[in-house]
N, C-alpha and C. Protein backbone atom coordinates (compact mmCIF):
# COMPACT_ATOMS: atom_id res chain seq x y z
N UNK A 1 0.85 -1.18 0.00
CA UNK A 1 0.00 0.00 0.00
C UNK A 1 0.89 1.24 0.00
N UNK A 2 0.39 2.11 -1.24
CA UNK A 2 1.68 3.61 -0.70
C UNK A 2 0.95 4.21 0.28
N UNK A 3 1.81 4.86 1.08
CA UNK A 3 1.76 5.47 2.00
C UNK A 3 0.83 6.89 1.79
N UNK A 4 1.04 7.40 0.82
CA UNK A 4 0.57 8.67 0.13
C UNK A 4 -0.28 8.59 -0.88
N UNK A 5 -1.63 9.19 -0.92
CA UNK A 5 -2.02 8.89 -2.08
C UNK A 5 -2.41 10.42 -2.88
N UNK A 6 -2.50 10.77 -4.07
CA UNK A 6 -2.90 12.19 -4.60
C UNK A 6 -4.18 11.98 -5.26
N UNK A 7 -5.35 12.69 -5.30
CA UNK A 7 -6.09 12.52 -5.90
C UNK A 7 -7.00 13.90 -5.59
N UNK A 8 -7.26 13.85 -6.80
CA UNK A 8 -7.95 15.52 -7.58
C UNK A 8 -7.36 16.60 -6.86
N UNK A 9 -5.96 16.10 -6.62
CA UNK A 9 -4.88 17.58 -6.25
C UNK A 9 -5.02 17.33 -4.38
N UNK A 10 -5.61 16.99 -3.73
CA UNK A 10 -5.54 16.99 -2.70
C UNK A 10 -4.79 15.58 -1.84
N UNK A 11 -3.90 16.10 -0.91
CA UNK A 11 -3.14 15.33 -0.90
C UNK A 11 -3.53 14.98 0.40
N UNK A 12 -3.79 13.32 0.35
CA UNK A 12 -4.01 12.29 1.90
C UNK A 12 -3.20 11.48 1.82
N UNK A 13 -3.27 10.81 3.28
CA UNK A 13 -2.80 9.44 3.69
C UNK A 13 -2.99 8.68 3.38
N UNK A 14 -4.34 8.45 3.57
CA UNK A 14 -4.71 7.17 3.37
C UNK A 14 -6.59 7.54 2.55
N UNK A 15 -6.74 6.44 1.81
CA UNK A 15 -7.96 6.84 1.23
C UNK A 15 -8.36 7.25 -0.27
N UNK A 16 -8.90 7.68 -0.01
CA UNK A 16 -9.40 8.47 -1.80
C UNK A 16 -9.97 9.77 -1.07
N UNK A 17 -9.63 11.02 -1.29
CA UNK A 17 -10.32 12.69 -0.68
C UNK A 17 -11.76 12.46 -0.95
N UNK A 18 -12.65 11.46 -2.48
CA UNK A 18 -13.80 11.58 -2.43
C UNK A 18 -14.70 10.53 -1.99
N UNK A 19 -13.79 9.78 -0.67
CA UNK A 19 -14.50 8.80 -0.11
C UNK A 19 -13.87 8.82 1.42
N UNK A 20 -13.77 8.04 2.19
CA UNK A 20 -13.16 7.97 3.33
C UNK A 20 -11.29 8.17 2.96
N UNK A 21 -11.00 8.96 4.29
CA UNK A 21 -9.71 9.75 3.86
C UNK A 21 -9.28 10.20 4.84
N UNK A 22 -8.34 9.99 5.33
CA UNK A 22 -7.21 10.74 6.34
C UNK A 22 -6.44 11.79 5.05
N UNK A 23 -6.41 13.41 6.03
CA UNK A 23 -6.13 13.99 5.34
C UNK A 23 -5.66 15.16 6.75
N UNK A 24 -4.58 15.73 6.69
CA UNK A 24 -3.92 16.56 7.59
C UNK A 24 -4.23 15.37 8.95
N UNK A 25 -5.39 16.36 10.16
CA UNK A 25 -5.37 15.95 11.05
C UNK A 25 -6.52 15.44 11.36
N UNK A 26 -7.23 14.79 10.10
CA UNK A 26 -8.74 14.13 10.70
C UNK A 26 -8.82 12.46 9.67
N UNK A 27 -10.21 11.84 10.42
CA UNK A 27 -10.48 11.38 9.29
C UNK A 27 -12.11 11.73 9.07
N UNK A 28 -12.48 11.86 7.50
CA UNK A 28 -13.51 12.05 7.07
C UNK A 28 -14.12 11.20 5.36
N UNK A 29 -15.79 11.52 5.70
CA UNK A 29 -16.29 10.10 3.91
C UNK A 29 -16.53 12.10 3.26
N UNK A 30 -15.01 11.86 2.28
CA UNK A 30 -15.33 13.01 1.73
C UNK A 30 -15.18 14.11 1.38
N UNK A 31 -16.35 15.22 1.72
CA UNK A 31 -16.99 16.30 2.32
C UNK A 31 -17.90 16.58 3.38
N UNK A 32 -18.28 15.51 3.89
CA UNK A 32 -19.25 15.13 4.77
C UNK A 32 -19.07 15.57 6.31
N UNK A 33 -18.68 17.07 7.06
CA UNK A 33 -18.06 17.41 7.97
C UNK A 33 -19.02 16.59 9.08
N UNK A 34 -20.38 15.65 9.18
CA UNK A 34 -20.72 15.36 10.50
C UNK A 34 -20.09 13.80 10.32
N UNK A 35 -19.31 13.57 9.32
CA UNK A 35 -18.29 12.44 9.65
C UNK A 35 -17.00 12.67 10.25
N UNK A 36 -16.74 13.74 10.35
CA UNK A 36 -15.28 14.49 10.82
C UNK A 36 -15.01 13.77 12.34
N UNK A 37 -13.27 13.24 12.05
CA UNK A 37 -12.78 12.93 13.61
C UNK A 37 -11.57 13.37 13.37
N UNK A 38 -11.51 14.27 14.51
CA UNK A 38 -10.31 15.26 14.82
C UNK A 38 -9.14 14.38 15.58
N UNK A 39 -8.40 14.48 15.19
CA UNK A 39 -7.24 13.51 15.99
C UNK A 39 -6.19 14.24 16.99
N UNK A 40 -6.43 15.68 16.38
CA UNK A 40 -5.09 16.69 17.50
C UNK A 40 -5.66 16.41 19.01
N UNK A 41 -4.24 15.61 19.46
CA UNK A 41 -4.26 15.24 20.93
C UNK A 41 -4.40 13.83 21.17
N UNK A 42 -5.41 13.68 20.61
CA UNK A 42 -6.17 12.49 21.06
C UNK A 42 -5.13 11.52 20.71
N UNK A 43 -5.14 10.42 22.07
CA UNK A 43 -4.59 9.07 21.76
C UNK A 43 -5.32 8.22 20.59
N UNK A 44 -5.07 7.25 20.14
CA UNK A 44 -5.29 6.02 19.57
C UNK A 44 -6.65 5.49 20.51
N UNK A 45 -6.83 5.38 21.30
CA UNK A 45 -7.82 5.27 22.26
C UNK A 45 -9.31 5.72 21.96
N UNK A 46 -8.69 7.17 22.17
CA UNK A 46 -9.90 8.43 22.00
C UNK A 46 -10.07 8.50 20.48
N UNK A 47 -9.60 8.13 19.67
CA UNK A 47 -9.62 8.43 18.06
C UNK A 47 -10.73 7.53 18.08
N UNK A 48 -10.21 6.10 18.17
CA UNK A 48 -11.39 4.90 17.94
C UNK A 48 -12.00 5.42 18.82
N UNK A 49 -12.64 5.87 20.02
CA UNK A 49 -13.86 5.62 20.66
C UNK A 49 -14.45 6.34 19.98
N UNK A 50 -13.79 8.11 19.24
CA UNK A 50 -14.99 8.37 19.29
C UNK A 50 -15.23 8.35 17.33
N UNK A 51 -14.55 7.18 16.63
CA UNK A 51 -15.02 6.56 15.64
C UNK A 51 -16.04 5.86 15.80
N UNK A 52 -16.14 4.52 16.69
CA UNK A 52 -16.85 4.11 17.29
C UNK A 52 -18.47 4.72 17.64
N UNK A 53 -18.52 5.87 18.01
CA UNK A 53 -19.35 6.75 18.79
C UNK A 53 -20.29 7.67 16.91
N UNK A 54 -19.23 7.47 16.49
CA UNK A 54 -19.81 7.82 14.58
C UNK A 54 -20.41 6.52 13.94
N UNK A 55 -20.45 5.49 14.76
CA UNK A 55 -21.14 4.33 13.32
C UNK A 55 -22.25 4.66 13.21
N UNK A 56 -23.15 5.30 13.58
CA UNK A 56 -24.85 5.25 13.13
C UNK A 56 -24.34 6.55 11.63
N UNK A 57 -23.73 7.64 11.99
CA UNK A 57 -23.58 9.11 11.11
C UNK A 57 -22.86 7.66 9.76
N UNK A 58 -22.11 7.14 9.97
CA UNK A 58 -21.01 6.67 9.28
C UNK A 58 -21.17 5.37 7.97
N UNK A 59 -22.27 5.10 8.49
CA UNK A 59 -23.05 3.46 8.14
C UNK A 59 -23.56 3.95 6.88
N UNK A 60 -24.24 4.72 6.61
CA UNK A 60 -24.78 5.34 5.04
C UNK A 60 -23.58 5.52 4.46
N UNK A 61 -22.11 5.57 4.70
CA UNK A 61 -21.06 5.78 3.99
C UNK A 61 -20.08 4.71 3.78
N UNK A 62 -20.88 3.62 4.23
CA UNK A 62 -20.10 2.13 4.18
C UNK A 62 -20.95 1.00 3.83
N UNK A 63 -21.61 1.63 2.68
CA UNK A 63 -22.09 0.51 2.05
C UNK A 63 -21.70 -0.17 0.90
N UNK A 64 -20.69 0.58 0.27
CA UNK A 64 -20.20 -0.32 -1.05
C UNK A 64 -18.68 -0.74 -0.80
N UNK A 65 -18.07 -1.45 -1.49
CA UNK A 65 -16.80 -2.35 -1.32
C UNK A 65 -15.85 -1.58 -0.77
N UNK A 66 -15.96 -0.64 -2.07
CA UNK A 66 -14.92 0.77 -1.91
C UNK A 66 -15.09 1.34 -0.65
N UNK A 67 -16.28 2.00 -0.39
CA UNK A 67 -16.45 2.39 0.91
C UNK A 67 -15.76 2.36 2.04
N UNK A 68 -15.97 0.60 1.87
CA UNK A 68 -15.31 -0.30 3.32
C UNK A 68 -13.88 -0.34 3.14
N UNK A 69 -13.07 -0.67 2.12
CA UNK A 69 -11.79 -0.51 1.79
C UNK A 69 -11.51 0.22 2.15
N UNK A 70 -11.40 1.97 1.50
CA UNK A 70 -11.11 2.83 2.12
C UNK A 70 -11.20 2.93 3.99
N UNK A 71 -12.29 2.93 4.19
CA UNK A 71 -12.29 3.01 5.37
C UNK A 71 -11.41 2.21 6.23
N UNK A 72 -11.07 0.90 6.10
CA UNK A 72 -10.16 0.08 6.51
C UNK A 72 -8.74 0.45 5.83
N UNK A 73 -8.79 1.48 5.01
CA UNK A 73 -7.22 1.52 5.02
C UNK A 73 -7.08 2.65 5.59
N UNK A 74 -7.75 3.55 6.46
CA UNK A 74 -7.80 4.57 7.30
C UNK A 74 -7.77 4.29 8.72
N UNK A 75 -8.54 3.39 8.82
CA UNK A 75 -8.03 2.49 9.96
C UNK A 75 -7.16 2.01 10.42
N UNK A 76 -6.39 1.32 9.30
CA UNK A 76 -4.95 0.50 9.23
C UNK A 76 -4.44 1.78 9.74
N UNK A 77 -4.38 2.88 8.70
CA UNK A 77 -2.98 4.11 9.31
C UNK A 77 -3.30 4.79 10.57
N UNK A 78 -4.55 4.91 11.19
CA UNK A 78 -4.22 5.32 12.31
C UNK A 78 -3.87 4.70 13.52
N UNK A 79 -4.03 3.29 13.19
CA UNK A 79 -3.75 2.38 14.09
C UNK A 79 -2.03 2.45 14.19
N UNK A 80 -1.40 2.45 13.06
CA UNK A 80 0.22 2.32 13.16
C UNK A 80 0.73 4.01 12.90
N UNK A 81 -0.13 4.96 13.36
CA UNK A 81 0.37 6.01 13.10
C UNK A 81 -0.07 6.87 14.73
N UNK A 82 -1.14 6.12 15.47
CA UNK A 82 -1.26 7.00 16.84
C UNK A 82 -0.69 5.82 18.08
N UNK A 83 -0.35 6.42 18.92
CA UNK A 83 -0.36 5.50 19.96
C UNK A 83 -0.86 5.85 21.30
């Protein structure tokens, strides 16, 4: 998996910018700011809980393959990127 990905000029971590996407200091499906999780500070802990605390907002944005991919490769990086 690269580490970096570019797409329509905007540059993330992990993801696609027009689907689920780590991008600076969040992750978000998008444009969709009531999917937004802010990570400044927060442990690995607090990131997932309050991912966790988004599955009802989040579930309309994880219904197709892609969806879930993405999202699991956003997962993957914050898992080996917070502690």
């Amino acid at each position: 998996m690269d580490a970096t990905h570019t797409t329509n000029l905007t540059r993330v971590d992990a993801g696609k910018d027009s689907s689920w996407h780590i991008h600076k200091d969040h992750l978000k499906y998008s444009n969709i700011q009531k999917t937004r999780v802010d990570f400044n500070g927060r442990s690995l802990e607090k990131i997932m809980q309050k991912i966790a605390d988004n599955a009802f907002i989040n579930a309309p944005y994880l219904q197709s393959d892609e969806q879930n991919r993405y999202y699991q490769e956003c997962l993957r990086w914050i898992e080996e990127n917070y502690d």
